[in-house]
Protein backbone atom coordinates (compact mmCIF):
# COMPACT_ATOMS: atom_id res chain seq x y z
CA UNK A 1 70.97 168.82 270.03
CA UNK A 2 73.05 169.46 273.14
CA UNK A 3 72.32 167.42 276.71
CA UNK A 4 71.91 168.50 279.92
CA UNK A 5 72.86 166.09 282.08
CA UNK A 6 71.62 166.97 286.00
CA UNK A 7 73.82 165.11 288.84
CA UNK A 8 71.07 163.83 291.75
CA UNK A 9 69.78 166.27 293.68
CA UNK A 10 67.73 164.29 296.71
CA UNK A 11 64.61 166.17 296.81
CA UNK A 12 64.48 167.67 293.09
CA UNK A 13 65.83 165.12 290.49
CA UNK A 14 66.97 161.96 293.18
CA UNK A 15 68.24 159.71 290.22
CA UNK A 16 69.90 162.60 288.24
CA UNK A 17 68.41 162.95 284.80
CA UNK A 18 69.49 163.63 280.82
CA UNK A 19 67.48 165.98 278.67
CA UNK A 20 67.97 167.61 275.26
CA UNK A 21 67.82 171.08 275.24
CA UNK A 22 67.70 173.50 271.88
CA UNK A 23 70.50 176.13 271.78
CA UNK A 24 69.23 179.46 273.27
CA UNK A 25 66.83 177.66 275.65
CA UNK A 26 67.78 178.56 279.06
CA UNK A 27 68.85 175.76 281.82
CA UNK A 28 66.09 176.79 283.60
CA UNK A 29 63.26 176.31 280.91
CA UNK A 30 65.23 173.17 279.69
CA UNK A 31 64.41 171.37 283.05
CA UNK A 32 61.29 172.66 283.91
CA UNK A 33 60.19 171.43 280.23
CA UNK A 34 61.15 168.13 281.05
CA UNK A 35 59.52 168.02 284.71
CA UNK A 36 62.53 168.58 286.73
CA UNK A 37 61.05 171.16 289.00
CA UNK A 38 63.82 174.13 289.78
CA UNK A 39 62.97 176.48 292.15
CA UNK A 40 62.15 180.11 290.55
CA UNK A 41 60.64 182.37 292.84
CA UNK A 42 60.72 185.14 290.66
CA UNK A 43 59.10 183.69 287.69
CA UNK A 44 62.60 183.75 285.43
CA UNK A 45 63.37 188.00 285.97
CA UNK A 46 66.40 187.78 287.20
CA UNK A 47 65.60 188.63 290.43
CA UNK A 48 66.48 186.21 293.04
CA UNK A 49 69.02 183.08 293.29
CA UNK A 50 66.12 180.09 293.93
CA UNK A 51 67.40 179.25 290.17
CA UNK A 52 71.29 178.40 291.15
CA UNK A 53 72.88 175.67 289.42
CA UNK A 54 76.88 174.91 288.99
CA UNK A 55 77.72 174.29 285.50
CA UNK A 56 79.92 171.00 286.23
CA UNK A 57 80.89 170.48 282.51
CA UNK A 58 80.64 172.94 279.66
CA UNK A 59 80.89 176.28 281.45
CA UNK A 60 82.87 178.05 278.65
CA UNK A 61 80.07 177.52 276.42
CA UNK A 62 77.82 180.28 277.84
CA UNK A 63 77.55 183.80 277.42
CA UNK A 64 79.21 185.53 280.29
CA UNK A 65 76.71 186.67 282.78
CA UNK A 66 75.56 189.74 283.52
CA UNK A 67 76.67 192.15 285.68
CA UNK A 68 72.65 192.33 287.54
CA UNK A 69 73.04 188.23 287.20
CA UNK A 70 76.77 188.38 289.05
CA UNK A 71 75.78 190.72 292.15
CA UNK A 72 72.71 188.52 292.86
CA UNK A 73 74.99 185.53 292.50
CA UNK A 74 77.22 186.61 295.47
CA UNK A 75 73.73 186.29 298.12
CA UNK A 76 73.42 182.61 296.83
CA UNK A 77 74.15 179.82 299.00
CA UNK A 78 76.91 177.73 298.12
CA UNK A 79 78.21 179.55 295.10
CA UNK A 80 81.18 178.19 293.28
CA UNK A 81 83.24 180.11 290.12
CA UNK A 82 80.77 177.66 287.84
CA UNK A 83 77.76 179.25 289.42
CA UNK A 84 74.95 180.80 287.21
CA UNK A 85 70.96 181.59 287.23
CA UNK A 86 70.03 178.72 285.42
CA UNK A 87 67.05 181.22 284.03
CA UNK A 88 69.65 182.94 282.27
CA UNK A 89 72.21 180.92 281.25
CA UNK A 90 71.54 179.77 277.59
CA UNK A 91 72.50 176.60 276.57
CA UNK A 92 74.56 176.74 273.78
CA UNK A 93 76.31 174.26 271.20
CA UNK A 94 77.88 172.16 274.04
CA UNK A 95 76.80 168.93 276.52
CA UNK A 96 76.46 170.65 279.96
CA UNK A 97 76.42 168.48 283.58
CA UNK A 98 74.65 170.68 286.01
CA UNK A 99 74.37 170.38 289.87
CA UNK A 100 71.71 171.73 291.58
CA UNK A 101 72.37 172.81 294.95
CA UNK A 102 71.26 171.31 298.44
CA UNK A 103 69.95 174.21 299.32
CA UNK A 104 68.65 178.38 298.31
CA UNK A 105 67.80 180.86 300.01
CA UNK A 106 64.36 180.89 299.89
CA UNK A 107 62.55 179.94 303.00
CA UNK A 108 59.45 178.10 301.57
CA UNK A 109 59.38 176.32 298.18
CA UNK A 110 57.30 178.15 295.68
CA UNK A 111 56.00 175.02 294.43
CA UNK A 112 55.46 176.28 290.67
């Protein structure tokens, strides 16, 4: 079963963390189901960018994104070419490291 490997992030995952995640499972799902607590303000529609993560490693081994999932990525903050939604980017057959950003857009945590 693939790994996701998260870098630290100071306020959501502080010591990083490694999870196994099924292929087809999205990033997002992957860490909430392991209790690292992503930001997704619009419960997982596709609607927002709370959800950003940079695919460090492993990139090439997601679907491309949509085109409603590349329009909302140009209004995140900080967005790099390895940016995705993590509620839409499947993991696949591949060992991804993932970096969740400093920061969103969001003004107040949703707390889910």
């Amino acid at each position: 079963m693939p790994q996701i490997i998260f870098l630290p992030n100071e306020e959501i995952c502080p010591e990083g963390a490694v999870i196994e995640a099924k292929p087809g499972t999205t990033i997002c799902d992957a860490a909430l189901e392991h209790g690292i607590e992503i930001e997704h303000a619009c419960e997982k529609s596709c609607a927002c960018t709370t959800c950003h993560v940079i695919v460090r490693e492993g990139f090439d081994s997601l679907d491309e994104a949509s085109e409603t999932e590349e329009d909302l990525l140009d209004k995140a903050w900080g967005l790099e070419p390895e940016s995705r939604l993590s509620c839409q980017a499947e993991v696949g057959d591949e060992d991804l490291v993932v970096e969740i950003p400093k920061y969103t857009i969001n003004q107040v945590s949703e707390n889910h």
